[in-house]
C-alpha atoms as a PDB file:
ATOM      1  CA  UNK A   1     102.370 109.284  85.840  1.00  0.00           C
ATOM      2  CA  UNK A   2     104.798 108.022  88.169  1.00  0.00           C
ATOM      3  CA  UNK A   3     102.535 105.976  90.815  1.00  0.00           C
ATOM      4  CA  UNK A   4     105.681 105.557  93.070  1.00  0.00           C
ATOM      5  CA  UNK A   5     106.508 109.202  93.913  1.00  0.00           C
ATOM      6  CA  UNK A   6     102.771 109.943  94.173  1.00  0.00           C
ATOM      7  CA  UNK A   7     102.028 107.318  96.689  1.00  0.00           C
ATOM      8  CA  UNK A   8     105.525 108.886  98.325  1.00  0.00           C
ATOM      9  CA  UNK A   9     104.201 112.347  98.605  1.00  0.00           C
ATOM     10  CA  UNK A  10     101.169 110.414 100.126  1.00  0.00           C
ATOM     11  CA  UNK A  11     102.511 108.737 103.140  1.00  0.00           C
ATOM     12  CA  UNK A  12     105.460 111.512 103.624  1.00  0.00           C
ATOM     13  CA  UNK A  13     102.532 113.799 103.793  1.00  0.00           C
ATOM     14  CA  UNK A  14     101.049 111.972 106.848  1.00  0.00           C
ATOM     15  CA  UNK A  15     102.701 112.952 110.249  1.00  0.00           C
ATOM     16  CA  UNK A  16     101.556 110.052 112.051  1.00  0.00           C
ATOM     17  CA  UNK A  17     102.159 107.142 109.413  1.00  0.00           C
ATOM     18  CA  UNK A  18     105.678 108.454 109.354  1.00  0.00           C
ATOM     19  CA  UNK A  19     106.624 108.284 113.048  1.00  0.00           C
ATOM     20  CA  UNK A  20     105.138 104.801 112.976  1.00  0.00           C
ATOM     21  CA  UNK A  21     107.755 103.959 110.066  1.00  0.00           C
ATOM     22  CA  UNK A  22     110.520 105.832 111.399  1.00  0.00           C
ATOM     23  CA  UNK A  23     109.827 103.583 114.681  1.00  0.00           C
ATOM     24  CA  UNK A  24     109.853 100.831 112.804  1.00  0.00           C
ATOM     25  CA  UNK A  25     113.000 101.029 111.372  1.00  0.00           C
ATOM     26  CA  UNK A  26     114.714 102.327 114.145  1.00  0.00           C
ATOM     27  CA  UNK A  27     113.868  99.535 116.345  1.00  0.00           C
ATOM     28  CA  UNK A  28     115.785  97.353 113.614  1.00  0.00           C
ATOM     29  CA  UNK A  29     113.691  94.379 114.233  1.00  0.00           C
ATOM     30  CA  UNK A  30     114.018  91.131 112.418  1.00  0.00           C
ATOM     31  CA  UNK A  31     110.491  91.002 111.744  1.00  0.00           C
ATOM     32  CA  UNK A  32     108.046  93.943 111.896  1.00  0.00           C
ATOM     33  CA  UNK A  33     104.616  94.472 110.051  1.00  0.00           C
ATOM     34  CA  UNK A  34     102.680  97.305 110.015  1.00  0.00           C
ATOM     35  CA  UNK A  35      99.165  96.740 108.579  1.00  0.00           C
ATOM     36  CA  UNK A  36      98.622  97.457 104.674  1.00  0.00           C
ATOM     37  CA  UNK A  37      95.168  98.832 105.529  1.00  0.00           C
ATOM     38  CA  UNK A  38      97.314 101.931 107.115  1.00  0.00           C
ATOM     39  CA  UNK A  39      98.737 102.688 103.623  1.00  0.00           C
ATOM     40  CA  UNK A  40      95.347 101.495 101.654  1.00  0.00           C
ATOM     41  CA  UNK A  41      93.218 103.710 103.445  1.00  0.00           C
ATOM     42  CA  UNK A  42      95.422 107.059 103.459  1.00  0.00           C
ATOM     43  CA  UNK A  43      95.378 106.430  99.764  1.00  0.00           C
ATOM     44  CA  UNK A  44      91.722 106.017  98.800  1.00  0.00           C
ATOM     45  CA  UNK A  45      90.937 108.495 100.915  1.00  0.00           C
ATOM     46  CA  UNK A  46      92.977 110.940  99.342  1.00  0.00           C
ATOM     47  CA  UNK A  47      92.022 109.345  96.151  1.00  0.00           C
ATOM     48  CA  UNK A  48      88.008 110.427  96.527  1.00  0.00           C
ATOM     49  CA  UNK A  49      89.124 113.285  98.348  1.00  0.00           C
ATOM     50  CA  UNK A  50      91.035 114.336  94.794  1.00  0.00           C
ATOM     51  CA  UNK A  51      88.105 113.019  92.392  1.00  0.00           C
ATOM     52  CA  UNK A  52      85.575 115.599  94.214  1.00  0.00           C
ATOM     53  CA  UNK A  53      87.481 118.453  93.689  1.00  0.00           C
END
């Protein structure tokens, strides 16, 4: 299983998270952080979401 495409597919499959990221990089800043939980939570989520099907 390739974990890296998956969780790719993931956030590219979230409108939102993407234009936060695509802000993020095009304000080019030295230093920018945008909370783990962001990424954590799409991913359980559609981790239980996928085990009750």
């Amino acid at each position: 299983m390739d974990y890296e495409l998956e969780l790719t597919n993931i956030i590219k499959s979230e409108q939102l998270m993407m234009s936060i990221l695509k802000t993020v990089q095009e304000l080019q800043l030295n230093d920018c952080w945008v909370a783990a939980g962001v990424i954590r939570n799409k991913v359980w989520i559609t981790y239980i979401m996928y085990k009750q099907k």
